[in-house]
C-alpha atoms as a PDB file:
ATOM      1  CA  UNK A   1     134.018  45.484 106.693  1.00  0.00           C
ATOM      2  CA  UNK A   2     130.826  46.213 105.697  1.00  0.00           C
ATOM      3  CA  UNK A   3     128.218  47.810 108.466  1.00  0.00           C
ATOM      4  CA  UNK A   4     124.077  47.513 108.324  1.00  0.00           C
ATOM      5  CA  UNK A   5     122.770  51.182 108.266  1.00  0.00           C
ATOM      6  CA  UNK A   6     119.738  51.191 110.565  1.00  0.00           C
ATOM      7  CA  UNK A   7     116.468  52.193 109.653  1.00  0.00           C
ATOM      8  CA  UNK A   8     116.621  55.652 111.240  1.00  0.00           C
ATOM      9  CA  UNK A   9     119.697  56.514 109.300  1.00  0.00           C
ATOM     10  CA  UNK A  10     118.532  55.091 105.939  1.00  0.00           C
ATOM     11  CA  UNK A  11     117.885  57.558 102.750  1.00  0.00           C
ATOM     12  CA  UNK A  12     115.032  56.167 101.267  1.00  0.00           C
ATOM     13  CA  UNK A  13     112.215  57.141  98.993  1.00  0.00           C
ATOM     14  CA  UNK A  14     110.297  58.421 102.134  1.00  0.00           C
ATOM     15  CA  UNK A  15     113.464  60.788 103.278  1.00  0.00           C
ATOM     16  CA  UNK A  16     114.108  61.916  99.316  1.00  0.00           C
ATOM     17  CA  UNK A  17     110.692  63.012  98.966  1.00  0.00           C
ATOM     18  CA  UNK A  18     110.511  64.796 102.546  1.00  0.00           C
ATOM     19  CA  UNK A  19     113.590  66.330 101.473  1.00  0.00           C
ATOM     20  CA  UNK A  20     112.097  67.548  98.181  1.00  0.00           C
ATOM     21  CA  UNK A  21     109.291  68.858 100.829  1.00  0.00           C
ATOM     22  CA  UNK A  22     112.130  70.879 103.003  1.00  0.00           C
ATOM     23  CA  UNK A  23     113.543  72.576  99.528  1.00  0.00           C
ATOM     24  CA  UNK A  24     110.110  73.431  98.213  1.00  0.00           C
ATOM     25  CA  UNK A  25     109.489  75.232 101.619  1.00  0.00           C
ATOM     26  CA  UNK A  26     112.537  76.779 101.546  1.00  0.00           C
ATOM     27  CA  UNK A  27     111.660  78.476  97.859  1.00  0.00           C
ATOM     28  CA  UNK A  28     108.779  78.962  99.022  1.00  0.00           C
ATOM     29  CA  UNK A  29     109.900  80.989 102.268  1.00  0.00           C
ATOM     30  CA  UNK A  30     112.300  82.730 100.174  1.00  0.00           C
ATOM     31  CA  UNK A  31     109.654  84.137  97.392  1.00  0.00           C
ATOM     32  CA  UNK A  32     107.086  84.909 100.434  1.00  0.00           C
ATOM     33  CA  UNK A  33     110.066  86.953 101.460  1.00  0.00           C
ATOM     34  CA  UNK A  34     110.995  88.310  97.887  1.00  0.00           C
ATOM     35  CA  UNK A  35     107.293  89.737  96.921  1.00  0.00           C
ATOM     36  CA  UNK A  36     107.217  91.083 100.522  1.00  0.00           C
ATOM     37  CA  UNK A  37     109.718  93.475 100.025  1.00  0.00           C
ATOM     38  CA  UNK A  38     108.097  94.741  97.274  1.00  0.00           C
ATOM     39  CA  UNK A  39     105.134  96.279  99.664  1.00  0.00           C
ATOM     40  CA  UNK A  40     108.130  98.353 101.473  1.00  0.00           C
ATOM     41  CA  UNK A  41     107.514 101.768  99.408  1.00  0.00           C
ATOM     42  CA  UNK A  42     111.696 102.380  99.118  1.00  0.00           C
ATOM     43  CA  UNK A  43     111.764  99.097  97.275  1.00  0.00           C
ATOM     44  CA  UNK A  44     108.403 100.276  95.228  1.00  0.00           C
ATOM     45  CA  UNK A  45     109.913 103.218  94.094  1.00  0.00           C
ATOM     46  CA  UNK A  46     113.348 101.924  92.912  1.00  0.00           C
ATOM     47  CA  UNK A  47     112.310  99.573  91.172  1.00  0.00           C
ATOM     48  CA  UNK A  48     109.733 101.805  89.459  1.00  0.00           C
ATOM     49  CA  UNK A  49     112.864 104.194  88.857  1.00  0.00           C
ATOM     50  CA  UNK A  50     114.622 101.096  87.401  1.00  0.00           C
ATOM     51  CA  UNK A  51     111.413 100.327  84.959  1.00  0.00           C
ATOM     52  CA  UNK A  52     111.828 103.561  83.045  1.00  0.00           C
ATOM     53  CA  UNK A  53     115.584 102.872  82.119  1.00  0.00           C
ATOM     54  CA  UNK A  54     113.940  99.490  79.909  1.00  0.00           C
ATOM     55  CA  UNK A  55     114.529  99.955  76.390  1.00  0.00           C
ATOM     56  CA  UNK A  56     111.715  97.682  75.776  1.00  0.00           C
ATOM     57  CA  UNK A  57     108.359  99.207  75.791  1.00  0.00           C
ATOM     58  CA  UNK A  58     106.566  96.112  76.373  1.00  0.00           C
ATOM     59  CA  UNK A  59     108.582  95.256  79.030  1.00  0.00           C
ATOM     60  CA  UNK A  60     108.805  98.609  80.914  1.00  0.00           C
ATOM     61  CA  UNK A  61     104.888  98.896  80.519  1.00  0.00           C
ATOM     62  CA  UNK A  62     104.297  95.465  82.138  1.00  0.00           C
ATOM     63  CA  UNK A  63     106.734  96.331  84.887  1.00  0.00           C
ATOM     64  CA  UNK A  64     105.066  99.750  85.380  1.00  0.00           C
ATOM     65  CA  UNK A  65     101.741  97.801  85.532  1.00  0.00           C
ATOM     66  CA  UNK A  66     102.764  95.310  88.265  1.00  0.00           C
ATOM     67  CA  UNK A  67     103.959  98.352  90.120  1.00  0.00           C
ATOM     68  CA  UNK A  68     101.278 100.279  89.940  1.00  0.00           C
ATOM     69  CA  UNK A  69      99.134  97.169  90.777  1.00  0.00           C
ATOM     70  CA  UNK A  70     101.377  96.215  93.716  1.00  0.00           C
ATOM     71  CA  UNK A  71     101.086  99.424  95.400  1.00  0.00           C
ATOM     72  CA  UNK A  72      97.598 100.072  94.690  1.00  0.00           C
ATOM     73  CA  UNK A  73      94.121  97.602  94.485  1.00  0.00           C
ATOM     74  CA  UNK A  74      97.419  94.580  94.298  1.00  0.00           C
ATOM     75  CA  UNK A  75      98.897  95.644  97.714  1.00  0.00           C
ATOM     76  CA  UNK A  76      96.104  93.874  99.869  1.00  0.00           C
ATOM     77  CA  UNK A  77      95.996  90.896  97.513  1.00  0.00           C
ATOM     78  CA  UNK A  78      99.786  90.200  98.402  1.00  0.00           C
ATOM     79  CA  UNK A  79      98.653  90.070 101.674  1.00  0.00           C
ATOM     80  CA  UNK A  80      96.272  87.879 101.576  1.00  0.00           C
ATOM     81  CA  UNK A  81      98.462  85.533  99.373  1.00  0.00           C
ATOM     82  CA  UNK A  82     101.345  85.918 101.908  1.00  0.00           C
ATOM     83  CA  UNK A  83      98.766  84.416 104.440  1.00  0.00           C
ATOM     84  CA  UNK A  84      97.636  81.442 102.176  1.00  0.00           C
ATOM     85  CA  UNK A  85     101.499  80.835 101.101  1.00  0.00           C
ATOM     86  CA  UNK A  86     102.978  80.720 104.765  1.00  0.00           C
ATOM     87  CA  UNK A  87      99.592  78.458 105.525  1.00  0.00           C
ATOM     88  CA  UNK A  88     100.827  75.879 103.045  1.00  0.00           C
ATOM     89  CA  UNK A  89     104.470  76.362 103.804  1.00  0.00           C
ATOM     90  CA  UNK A  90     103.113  74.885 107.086  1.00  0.00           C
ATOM     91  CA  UNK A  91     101.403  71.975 105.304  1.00  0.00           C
ATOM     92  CA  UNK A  92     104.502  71.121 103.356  1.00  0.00           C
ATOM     93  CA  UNK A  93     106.728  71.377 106.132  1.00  0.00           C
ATOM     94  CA  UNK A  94     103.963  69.003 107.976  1.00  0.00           C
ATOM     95  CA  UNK A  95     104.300  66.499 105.322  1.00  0.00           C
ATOM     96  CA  UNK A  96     108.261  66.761 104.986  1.00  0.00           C
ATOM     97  CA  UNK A  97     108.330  66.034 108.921  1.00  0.00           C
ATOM     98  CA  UNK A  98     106.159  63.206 108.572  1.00  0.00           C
ATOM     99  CA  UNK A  99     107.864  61.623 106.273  1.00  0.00           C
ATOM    100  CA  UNK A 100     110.696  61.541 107.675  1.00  0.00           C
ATOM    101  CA  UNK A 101     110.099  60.119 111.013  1.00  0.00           C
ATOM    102  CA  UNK A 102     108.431  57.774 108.279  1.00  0.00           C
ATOM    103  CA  UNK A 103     104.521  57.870 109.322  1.00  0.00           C
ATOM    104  CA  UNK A 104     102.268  56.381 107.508  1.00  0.00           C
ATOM    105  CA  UNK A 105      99.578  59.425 108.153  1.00  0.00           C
ATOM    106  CA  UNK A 106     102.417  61.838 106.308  1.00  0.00           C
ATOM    107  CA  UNK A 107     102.296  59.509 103.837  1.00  0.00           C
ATOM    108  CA  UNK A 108      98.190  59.473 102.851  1.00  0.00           C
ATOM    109  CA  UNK A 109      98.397  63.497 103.235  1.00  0.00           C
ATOM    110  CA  UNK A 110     100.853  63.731 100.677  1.00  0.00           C
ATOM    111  CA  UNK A 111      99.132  61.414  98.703  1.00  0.00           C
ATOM    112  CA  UNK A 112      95.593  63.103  98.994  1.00  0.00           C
ATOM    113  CA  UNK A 113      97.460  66.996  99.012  1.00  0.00           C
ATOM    114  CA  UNK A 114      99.356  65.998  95.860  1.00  0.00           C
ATOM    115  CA  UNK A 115      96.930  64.019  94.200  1.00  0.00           C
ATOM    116  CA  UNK A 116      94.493  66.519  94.502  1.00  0.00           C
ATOM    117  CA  UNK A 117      97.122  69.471  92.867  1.00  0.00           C
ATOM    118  CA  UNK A 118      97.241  67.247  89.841  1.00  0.00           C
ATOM    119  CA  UNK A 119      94.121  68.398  88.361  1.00  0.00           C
ATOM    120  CA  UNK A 120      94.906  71.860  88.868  1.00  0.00           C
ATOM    121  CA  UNK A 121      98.244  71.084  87.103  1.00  0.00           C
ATOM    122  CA  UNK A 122      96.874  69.970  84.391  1.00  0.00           C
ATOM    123  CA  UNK A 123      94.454  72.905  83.991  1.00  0.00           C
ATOM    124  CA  UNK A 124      97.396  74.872  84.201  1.00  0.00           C
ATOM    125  CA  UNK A 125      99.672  73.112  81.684  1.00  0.00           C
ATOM    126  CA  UNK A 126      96.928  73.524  78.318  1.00  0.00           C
ATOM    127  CA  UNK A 127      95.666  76.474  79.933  1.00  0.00           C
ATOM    128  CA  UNK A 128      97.295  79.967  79.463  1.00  0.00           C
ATOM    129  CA  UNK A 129     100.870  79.393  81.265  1.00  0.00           C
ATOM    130  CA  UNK A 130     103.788  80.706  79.608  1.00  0.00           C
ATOM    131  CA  UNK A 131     105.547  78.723  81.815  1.00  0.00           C
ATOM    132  CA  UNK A 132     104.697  74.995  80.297  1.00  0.00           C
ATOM    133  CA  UNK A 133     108.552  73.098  80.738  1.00  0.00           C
ATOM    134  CA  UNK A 134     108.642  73.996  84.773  1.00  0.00           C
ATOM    135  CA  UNK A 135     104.736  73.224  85.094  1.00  0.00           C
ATOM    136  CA  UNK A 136     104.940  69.793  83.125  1.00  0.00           C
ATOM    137  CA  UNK A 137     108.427  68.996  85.252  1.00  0.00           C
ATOM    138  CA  UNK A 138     106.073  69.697  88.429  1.00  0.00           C
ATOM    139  CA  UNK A 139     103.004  67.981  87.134  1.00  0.00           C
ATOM    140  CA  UNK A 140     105.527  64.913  86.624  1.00  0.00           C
ATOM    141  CA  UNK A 141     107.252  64.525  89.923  1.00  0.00           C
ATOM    142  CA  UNK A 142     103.941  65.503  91.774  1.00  0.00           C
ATOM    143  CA  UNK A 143     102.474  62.285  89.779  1.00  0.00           C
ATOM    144  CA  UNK A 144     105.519  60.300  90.371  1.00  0.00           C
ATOM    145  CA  UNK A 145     105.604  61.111  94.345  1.00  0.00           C
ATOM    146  CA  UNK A 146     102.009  60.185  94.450  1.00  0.00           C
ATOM    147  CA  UNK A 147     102.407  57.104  92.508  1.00  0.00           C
ATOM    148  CA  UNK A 148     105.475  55.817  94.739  1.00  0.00           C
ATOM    149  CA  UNK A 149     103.432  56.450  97.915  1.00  0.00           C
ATOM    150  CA  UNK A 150     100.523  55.364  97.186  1.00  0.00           C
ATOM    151  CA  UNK A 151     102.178  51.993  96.136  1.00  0.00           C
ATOM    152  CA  UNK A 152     103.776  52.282  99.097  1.00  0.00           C
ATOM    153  CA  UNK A 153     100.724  52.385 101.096  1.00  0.00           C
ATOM    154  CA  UNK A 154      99.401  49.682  99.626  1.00  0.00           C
ATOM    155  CA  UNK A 155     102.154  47.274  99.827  1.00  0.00           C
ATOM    156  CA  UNK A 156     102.779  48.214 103.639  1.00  0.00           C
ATOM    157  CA  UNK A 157      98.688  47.636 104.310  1.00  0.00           C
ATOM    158  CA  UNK A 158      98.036  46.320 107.327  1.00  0.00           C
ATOM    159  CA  UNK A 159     101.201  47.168 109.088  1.00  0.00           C
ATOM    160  CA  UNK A 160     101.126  49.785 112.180  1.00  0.00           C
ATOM    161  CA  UNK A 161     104.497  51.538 110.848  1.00  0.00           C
ATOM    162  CA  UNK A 162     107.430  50.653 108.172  1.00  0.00           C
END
């Protein structure tokens, strides 16, 4: 016998992409919580004791230089970036919630939020970033989860809720 699932049980695009939205909080709870243990001067200095047993010199001087950073001029940036990380965690989790419960203004803030990340994606993808393969996987699926909505939008226009 084969049962309907109702609307409010469904797993559509709306509930993968607010579930995408949950995990990136998540990560990004977890390295707000990471980075702030290394302002606790216990953690500071072991891992300062740990840099000096690197055989590579490169290495241990770049990890001596983000220490030294950290505790110094570096330890009131990380605070400031702790502030403007948790305030986006809130916009994420915002938009996750939203979509969800499946409104349509969750929708047009992911779609302006997002769309307005992919320039800065871009930037970051030719620019400088050692990082290119997890910036260019990011830039894609913040394209394709603006795309989707925004078709979305547009093919539910003129409808109070779908």
């Amino acid at each position: 016998m084969h049962t309907k699932v109702s609307d409010a049980h469904r797993l559509d695009g709306l509930r993968v992409i607010a579930l995408l939205k949950f995990g990136k909080a998540l990560l990004l709870t977890l390295t707000i919580f990471g980075v702030h243990q290394l302002l606790r001067p216990e953690v500071s200095s072991r891992l300062y004791e740990w840099s000096t047993t690197l055989t590579d010199d490169t290495a241990r001087d770049y990890a001596q230089q983000f220490l030294d950073w950290a505790t110094g001029p570096g330890f009131r940036a990380i605070g400031r970036a702790e502030w403007v990380t948790g305030g986006y965690i809130l916009l994420v989790l915002v938009e996750g919630v939203g979509l969800w419960l499946r409104k349509r203004w969750a929708e047009w803030l992911v779609v302006l939020a997002g769309g307005g990340l992919i320039p800065a994606e871009i930037w970051e993808l030719f620019g400088t970033s050692t990082h290119k393969p997890i910036v260019a996987a990011a830039l894609l699926l913040n394209i394709g989860v603006v795309c989707y909505l925004a078709v979305q939008l547009r093919r539910t226009r003129g409808t109070t809720s779908h």
